[in-house]
C-alpha atoms as a PDB file:
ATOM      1  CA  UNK A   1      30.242 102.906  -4.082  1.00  0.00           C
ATOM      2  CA  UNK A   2      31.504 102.816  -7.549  1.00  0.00           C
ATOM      3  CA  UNK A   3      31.285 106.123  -9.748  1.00  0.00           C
ATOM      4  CA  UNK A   4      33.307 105.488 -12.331  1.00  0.00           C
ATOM      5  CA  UNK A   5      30.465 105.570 -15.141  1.00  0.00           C
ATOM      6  CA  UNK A   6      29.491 108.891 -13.741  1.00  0.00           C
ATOM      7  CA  UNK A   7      32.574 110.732 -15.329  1.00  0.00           C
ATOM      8  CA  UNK A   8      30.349 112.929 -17.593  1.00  0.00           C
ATOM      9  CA  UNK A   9      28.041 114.244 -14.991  1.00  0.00           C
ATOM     10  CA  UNK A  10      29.329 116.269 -11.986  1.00  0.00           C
ATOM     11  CA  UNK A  11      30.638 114.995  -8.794  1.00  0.00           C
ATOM     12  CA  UNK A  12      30.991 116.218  -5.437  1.00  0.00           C
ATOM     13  CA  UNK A  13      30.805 115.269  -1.943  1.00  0.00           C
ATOM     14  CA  UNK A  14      27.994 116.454   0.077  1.00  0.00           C
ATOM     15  CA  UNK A  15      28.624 115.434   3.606  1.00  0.00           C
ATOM     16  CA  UNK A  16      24.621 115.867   5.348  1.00  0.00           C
ATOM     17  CA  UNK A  17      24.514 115.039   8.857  1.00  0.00           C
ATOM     18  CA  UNK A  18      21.137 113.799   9.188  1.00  0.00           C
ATOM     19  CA  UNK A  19      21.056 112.181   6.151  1.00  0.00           C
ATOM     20  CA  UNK A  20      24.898 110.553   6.171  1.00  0.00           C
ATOM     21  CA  UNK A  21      24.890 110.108   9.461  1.00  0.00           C
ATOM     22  CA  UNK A  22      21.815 107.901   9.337  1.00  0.00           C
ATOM     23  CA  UNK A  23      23.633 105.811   6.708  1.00  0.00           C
ATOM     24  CA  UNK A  24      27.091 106.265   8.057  1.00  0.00           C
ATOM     25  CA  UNK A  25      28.472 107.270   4.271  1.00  0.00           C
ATOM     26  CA  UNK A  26      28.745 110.396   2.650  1.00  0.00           C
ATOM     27  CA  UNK A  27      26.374 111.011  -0.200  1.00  0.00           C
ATOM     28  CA  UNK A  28      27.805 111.477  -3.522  1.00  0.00           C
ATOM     29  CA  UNK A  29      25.810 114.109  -5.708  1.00  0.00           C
ATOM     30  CA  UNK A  30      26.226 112.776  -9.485  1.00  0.00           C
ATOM     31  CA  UNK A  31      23.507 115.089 -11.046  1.00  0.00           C
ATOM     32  CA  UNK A  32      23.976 116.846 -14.470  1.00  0.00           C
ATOM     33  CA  UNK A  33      25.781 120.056 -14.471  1.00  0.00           C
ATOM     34  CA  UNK A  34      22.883 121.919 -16.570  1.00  0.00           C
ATOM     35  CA  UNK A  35      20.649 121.081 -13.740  1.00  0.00           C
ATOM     36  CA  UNK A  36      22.388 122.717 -11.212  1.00  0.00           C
ATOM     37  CA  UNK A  37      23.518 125.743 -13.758  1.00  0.00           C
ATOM     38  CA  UNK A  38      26.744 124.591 -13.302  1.00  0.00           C
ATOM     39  CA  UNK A  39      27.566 124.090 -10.131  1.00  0.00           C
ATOM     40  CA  UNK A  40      28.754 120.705  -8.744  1.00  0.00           C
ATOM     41  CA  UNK A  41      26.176 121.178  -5.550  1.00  0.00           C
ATOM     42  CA  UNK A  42      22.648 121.948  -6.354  1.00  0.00           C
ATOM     43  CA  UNK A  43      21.535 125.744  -5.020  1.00  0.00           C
ATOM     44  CA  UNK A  44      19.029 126.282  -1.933  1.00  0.00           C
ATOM     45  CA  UNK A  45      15.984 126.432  -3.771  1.00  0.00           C
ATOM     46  CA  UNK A  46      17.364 123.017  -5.460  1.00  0.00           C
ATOM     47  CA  UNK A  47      16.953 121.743  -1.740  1.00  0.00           C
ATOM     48  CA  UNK A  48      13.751 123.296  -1.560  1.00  0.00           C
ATOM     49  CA  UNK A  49      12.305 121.615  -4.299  1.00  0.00           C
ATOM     50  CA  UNK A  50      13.699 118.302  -4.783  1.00  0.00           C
ATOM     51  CA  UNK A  51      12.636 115.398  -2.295  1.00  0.00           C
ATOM     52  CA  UNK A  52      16.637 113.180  -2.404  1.00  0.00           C
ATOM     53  CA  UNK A  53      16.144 109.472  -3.267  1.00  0.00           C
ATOM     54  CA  UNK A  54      18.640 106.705  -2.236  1.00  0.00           C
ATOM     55  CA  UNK A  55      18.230 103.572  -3.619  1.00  0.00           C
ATOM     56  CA  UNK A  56      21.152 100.894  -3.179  1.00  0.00           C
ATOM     57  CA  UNK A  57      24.067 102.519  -4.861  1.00  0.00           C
ATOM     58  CA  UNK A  58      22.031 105.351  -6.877  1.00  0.00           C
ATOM     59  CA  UNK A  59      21.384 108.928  -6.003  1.00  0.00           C
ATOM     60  CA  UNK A  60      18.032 109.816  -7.231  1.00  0.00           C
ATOM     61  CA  UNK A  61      15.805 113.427  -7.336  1.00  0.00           C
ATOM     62  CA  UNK A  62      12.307 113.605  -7.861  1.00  0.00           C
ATOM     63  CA  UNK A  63      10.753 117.169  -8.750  1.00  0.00           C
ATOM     64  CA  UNK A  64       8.595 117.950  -5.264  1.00  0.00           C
ATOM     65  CA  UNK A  65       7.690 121.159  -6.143  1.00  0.00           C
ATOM     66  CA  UNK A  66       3.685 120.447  -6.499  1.00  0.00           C
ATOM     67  CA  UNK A  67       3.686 118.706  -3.490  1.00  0.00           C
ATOM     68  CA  UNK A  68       5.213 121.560  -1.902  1.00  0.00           C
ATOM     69  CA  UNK A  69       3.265 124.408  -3.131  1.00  0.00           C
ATOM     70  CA  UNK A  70       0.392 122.345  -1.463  1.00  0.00           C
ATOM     71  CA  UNK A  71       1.353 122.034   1.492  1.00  0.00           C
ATOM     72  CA  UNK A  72       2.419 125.738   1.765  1.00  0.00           C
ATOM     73  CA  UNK A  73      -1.509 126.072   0.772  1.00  0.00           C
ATOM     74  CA  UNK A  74      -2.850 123.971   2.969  1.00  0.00           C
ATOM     75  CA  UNK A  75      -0.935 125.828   6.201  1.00  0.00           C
ATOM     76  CA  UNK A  76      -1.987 129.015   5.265  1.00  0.00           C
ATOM     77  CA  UNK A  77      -5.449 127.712   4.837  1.00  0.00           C
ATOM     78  CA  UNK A  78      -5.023 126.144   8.635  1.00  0.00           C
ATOM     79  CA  UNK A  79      -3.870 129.567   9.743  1.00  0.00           C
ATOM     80  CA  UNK A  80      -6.384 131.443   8.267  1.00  0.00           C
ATOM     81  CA  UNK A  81      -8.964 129.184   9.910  1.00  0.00           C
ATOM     82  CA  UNK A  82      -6.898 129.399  13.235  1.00  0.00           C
ATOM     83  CA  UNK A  83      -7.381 132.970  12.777  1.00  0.00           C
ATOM     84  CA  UNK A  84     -10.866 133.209  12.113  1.00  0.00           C
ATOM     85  CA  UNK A  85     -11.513 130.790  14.738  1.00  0.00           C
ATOM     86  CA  UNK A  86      -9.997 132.903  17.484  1.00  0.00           C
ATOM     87  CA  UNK A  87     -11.619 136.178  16.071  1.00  0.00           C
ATOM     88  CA  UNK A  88     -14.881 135.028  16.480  1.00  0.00           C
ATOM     89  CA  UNK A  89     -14.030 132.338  19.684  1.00  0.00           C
ATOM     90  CA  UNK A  90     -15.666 130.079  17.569  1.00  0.00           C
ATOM     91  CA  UNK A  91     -13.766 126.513  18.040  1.00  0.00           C
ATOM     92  CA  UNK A  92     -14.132 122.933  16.431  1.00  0.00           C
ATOM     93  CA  UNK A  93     -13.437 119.283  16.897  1.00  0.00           C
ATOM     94  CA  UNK A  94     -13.269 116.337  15.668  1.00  0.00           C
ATOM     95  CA  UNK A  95     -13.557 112.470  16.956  1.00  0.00           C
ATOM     96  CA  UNK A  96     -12.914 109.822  15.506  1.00  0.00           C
ATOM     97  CA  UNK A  97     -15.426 107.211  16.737  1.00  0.00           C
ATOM     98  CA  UNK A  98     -13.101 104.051  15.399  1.00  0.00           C
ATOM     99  CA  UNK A  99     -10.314 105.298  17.649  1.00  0.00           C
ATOM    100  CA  UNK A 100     -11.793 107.792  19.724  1.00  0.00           C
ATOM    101  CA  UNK A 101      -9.101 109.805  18.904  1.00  0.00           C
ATOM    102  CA  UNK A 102     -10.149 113.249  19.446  1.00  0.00           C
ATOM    103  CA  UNK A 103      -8.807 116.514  18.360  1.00  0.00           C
ATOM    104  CA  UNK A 104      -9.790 120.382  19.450  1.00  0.00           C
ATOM    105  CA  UNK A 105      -8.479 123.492  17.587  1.00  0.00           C
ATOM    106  CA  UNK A 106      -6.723 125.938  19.668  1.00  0.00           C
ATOM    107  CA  UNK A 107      -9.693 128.008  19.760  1.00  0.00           C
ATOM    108  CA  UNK A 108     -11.726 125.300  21.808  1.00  0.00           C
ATOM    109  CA  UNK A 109      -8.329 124.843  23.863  1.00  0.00           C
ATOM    110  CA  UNK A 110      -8.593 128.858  25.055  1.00  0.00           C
ATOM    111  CA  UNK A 111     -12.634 128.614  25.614  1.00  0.00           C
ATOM    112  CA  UNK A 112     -11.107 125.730  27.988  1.00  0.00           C
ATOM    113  CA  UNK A 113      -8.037 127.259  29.182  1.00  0.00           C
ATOM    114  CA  UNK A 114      -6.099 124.557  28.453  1.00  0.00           C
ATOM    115  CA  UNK A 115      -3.066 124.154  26.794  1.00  0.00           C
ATOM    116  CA  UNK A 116      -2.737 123.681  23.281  1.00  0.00           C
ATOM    117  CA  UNK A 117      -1.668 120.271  22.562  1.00  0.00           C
ATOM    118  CA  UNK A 118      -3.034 118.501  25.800  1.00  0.00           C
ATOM    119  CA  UNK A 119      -4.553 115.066  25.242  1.00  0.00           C
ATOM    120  CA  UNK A 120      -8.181 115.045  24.904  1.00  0.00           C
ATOM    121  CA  UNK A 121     -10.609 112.022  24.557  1.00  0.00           C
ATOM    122  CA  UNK A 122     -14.493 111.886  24.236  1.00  0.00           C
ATOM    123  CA  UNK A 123     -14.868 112.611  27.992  1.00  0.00           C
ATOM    124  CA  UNK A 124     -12.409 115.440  28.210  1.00  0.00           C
ATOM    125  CA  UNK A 125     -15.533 117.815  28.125  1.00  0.00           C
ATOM    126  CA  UNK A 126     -17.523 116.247  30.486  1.00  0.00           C
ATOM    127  CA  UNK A 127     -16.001 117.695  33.625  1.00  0.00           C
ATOM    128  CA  UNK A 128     -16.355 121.456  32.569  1.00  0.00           C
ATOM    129  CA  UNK A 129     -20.086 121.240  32.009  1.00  0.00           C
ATOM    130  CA  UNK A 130     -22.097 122.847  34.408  1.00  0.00           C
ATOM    131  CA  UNK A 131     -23.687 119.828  36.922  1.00  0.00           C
ATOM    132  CA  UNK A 132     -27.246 121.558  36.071  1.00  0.00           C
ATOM    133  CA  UNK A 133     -26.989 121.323  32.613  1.00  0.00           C
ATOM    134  CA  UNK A 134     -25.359 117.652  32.574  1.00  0.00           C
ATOM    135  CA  UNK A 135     -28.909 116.085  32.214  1.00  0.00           C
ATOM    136  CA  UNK A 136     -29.285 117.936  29.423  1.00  0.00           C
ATOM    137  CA  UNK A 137     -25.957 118.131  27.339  1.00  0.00           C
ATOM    138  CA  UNK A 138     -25.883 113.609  27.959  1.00  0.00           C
ATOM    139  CA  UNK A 139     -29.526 113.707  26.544  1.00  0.00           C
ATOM    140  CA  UNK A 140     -28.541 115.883  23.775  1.00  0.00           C
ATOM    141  CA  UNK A 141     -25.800 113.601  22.830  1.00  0.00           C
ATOM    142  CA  UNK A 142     -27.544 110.388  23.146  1.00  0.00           C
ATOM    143  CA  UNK A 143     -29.932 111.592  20.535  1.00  0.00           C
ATOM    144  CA  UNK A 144     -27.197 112.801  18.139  1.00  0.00           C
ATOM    145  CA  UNK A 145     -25.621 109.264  18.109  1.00  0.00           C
ATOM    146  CA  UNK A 146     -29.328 107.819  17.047  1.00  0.00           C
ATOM    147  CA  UNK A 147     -29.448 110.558  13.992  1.00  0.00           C
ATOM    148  CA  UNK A 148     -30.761 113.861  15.689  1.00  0.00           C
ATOM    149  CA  UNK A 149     -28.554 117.003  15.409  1.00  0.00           C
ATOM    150  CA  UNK A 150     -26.895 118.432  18.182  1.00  0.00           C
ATOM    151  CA  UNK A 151     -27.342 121.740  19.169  1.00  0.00           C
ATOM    152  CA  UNK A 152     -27.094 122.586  22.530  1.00  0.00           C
ATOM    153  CA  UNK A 153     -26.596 125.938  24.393  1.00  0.00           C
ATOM    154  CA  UNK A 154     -25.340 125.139  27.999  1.00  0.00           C
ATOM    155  CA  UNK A 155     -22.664 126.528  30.795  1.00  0.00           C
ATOM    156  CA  UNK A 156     -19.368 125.304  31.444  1.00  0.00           C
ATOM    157  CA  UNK A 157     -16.888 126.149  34.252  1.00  0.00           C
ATOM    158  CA  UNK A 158     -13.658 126.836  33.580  1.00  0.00           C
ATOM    159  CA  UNK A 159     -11.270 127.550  36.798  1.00  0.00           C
ATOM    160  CA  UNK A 160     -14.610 128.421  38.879  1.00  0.00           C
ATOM    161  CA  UNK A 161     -16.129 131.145  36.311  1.00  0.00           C
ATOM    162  CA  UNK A 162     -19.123 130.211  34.453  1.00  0.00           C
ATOM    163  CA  UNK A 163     -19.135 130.389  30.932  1.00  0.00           C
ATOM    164  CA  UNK A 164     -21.823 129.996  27.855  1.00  0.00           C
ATOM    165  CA  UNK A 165     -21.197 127.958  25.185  1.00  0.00           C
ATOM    166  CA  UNK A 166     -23.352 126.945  22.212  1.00  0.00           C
ATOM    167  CA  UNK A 167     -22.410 123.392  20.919  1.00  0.00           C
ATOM    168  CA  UNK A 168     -23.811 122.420  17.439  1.00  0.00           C
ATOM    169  CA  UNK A 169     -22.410 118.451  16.031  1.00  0.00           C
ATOM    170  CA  UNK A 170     -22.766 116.933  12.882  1.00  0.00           C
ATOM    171  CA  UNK A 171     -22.466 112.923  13.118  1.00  0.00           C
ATOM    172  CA  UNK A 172     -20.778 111.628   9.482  1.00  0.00           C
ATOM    173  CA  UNK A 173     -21.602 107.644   8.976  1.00  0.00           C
ATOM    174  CA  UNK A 174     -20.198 105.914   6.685  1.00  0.00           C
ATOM    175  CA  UNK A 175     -22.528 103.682   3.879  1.00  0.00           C
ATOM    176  CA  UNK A 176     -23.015 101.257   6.601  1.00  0.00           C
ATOM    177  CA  UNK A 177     -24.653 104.111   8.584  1.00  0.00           C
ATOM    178  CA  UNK A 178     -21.816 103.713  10.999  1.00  0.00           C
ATOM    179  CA  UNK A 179     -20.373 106.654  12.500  1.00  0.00           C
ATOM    180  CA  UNK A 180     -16.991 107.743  11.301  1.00  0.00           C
END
């Protein structure tokens, strides 16, 4: 790399593993002094708030900060929910009928006693519900796919104790009246 045009602008080396080592060079910070209040590498909160852009032989920063602050937001919203969630052992989930990709919040993961993280699918639920109340919870479902909502008390058995659970679902379609 050539940085002979950058002899008005500061210059360092900044050797970042992850970053170098992926590109097997060392990165050359060339940013203006009165960003960086002087200093010929940017401070922590400069790494904080500035996303580092490489493009061919050019060092680049682009002002994250917005992006940032919303993210922050959004996992404190997450936790919050995760908190009132588990306070009232009140859990949620989502499927996506495309995929059938499904996801359960850690609260329906501890109604399960299940681990946090463990693959679910569609059918995941089906072996905890009570074989009396089967009939009923299939039944329930059916008519939820055809428009009806789903709101269903019934019993499930977790490691051999029998537990009551009352499942309410709300089907989204999309303007084709497909299912999302």
């Amino acid at each position: 790399m050539r940085h002979d045009h950058l002899s008005a602008l500061s210059r360092s080396e900044a050797r970042t593993p992850a970053l170098a080592g992926a590109l097997g060079a060392t990165i050359i910070w060339a940013l203006d002094a009165a960003i960086l209040g002087g200093s010929a590498r940017p401070p922590e909160k400069y790494y904080q708030e500035h996303q580092l852009l490489i493009t061919e032989n050019t060092l680049k920063t682009q002002d994250i900060t917005v992006r940032k602050q919303a993210e922050q937001a959004l996992e404190r919203s997450h936790a919050a929910l995760e908190q009132a969630q588990a306070l009232t052992h009140l859990g949620s989930w989502h499927l996506d009928f495309a995929s059938q990709r499904m996801e359960w919040s850690q609260e329906i993961y501890r109604i399960h006693n299940m681990d946090p993280g463990t693959p679910v699918d569609p059918q995941s639920h089906f072996p905890f519900i009570h074989p009396d109340d089967f009939a009923a919870f299939e039944s329930a479902w059916q008519a939820t796919l055809n428009g009806a909502p789903f709101d269903l008390t019934h019993r499930i058995i977790v490691q051999g104790a029998v537990k009551w659970v009352h499942a309410r679902a709300e089907i989204q379609c999309n303007e084709d009246g497909q299912p999302q």
